[in-house]
C-alpha atoms as a PDB file:
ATOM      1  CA  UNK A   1     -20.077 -79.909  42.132  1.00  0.00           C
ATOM      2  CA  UNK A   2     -23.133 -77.579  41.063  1.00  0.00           C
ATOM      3  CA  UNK A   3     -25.409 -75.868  42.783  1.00  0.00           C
ATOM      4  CA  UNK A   4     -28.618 -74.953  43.094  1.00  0.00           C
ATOM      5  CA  UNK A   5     -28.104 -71.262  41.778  1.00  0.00           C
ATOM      6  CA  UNK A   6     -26.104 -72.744  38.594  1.00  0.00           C
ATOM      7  CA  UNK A   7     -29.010 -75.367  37.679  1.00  0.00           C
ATOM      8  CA  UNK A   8     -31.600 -72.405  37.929  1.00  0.00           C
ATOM      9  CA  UNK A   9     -29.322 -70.492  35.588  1.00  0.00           C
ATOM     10  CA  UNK A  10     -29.113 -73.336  32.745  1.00  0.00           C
ATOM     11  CA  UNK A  11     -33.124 -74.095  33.007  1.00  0.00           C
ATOM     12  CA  UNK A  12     -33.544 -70.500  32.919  1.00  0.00           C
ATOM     13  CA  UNK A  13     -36.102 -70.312  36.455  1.00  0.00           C
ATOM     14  CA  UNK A  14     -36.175 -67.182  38.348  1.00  0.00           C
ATOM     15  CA  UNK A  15     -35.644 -66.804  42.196  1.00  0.00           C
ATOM     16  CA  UNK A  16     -39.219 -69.079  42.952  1.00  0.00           C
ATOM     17  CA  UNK A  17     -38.026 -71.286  45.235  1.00  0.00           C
ATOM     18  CA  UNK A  18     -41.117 -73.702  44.832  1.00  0.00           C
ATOM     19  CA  UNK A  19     -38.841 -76.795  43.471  1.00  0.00           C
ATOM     20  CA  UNK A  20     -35.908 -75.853  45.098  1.00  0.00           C
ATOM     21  CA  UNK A  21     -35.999 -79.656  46.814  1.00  0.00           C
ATOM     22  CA  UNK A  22     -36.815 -81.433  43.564  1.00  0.00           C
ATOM     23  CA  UNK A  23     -33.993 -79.594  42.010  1.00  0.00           C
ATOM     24  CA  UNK A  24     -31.508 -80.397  44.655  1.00  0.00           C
ATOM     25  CA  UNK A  25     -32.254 -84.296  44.168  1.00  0.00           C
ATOM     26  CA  UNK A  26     -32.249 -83.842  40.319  1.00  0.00           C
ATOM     27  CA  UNK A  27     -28.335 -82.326  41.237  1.00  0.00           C
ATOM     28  CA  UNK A  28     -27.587 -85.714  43.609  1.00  0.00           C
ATOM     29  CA  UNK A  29     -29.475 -87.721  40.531  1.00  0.00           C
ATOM     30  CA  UNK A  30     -27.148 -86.065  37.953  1.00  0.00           C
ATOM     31  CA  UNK A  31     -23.953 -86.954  40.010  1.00  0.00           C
ATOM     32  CA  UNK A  32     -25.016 -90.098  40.751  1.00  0.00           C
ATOM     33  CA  UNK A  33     -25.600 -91.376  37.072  1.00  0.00           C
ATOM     34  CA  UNK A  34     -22.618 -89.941  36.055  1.00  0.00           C
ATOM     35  CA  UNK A  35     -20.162 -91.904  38.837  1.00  0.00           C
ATOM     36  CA  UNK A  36     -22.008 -95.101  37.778  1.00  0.00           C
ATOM     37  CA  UNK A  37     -21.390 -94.779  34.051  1.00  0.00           C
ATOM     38  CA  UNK A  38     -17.539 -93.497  34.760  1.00  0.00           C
ATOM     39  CA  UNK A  39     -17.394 -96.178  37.201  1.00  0.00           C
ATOM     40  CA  UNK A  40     -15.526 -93.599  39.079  1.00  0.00           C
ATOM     41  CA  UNK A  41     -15.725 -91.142  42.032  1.00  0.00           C
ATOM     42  CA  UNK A  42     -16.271 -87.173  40.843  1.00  0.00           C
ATOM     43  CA  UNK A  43     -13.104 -85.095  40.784  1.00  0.00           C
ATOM     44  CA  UNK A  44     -13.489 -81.737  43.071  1.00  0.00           C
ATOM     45  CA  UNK A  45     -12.653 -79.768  40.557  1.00  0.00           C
ATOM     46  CA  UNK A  46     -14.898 -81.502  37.370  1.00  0.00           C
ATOM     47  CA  UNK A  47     -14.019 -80.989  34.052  1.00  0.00           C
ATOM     48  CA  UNK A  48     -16.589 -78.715  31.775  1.00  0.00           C
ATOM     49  CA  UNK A  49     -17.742 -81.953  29.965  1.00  0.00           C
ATOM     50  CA  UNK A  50     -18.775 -83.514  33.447  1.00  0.00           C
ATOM     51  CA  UNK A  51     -20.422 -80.564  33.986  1.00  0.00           C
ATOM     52  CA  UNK A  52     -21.812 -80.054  30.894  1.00  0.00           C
ATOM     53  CA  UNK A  53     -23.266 -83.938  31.627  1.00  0.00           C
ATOM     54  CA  UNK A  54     -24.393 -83.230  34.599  1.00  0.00           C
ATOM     55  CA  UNK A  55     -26.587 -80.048  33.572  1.00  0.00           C
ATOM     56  CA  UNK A  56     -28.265 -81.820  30.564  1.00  0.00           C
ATOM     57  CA  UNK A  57     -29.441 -84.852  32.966  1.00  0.00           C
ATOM     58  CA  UNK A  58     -30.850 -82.327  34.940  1.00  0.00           C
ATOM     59  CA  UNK A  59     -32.548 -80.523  32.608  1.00  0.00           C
ATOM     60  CA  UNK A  60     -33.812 -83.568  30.716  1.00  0.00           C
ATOM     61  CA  UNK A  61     -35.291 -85.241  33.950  1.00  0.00           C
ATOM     62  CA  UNK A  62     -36.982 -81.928  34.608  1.00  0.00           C
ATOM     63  CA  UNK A  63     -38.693 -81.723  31.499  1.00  0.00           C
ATOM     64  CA  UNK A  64     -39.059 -85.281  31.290  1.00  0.00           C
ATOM     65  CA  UNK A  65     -40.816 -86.307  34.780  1.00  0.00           C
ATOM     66  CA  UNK A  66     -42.585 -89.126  33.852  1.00  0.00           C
ATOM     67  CA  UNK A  67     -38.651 -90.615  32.976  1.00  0.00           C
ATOM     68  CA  UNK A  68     -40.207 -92.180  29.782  1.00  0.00           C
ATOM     69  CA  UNK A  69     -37.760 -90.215  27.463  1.00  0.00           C
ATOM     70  CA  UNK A  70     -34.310 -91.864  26.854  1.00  0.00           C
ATOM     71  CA  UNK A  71     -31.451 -90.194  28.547  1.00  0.00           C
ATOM     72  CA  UNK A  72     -29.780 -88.317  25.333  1.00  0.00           C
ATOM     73  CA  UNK A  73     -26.793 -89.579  23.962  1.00  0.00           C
ATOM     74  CA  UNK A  74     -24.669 -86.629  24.151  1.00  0.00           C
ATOM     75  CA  UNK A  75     -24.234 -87.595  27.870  1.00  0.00           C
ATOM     76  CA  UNK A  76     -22.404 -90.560  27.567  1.00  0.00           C
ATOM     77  CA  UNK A  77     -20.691 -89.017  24.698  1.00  0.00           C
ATOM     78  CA  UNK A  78     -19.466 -86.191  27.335  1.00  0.00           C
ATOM     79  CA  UNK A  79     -18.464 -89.287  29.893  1.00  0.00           C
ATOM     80  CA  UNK A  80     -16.685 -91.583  27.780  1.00  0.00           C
ATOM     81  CA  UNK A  81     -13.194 -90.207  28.118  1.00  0.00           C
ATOM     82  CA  UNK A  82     -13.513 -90.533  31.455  1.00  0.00           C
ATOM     83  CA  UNK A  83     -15.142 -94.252  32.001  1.00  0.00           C
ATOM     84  CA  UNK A  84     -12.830 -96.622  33.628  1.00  0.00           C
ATOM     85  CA  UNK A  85     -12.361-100.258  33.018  1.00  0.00           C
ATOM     86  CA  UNK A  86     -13.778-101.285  36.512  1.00  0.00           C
ATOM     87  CA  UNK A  87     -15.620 -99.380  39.346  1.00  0.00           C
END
């Protein structure tokens, strides 16, 4: 769904490739979280708002290591048309 090069883009990080691991799980993190509030499997081709999702978990869990911030709202706000009923 993204890659590595795409979430290095949006948190604006040159070519160091210092947290390149941390960033990949942060991109397994931000799929993950998203299925589980869709209650739904990711589409290959993912709409921008998924997307969109996706990237701000990212960044927020980035800046936010110590995971004692909230996760914002506009994330579920992004998901919502596309929660199901039942997993």
């Amino acid at each position: 769904m993204l890659d590595l090069a795409e979430v290095k883009e949006y948190l604006r990080l040159d070519d160091d490739n210092s947290e390149d691991g941390y960033l990949n799980v942060l991109i397994l993190l931000s799929s993950e979280m998203c299925q589980n509030y869709m209650r739904a499997e990711l589409p290959e081709e993912c709409p921008e708002s998924i997307r969109q999702a996706c990237l701000i978990i990212i960044g927020h869990f980035y800046e936010n290591r110590d995971g004692n911030a909230p996760i914002p709202q506009v994330v579920y706000r992004l998901l919502d048309p596309y929660r199901q009923e039942g997993f």
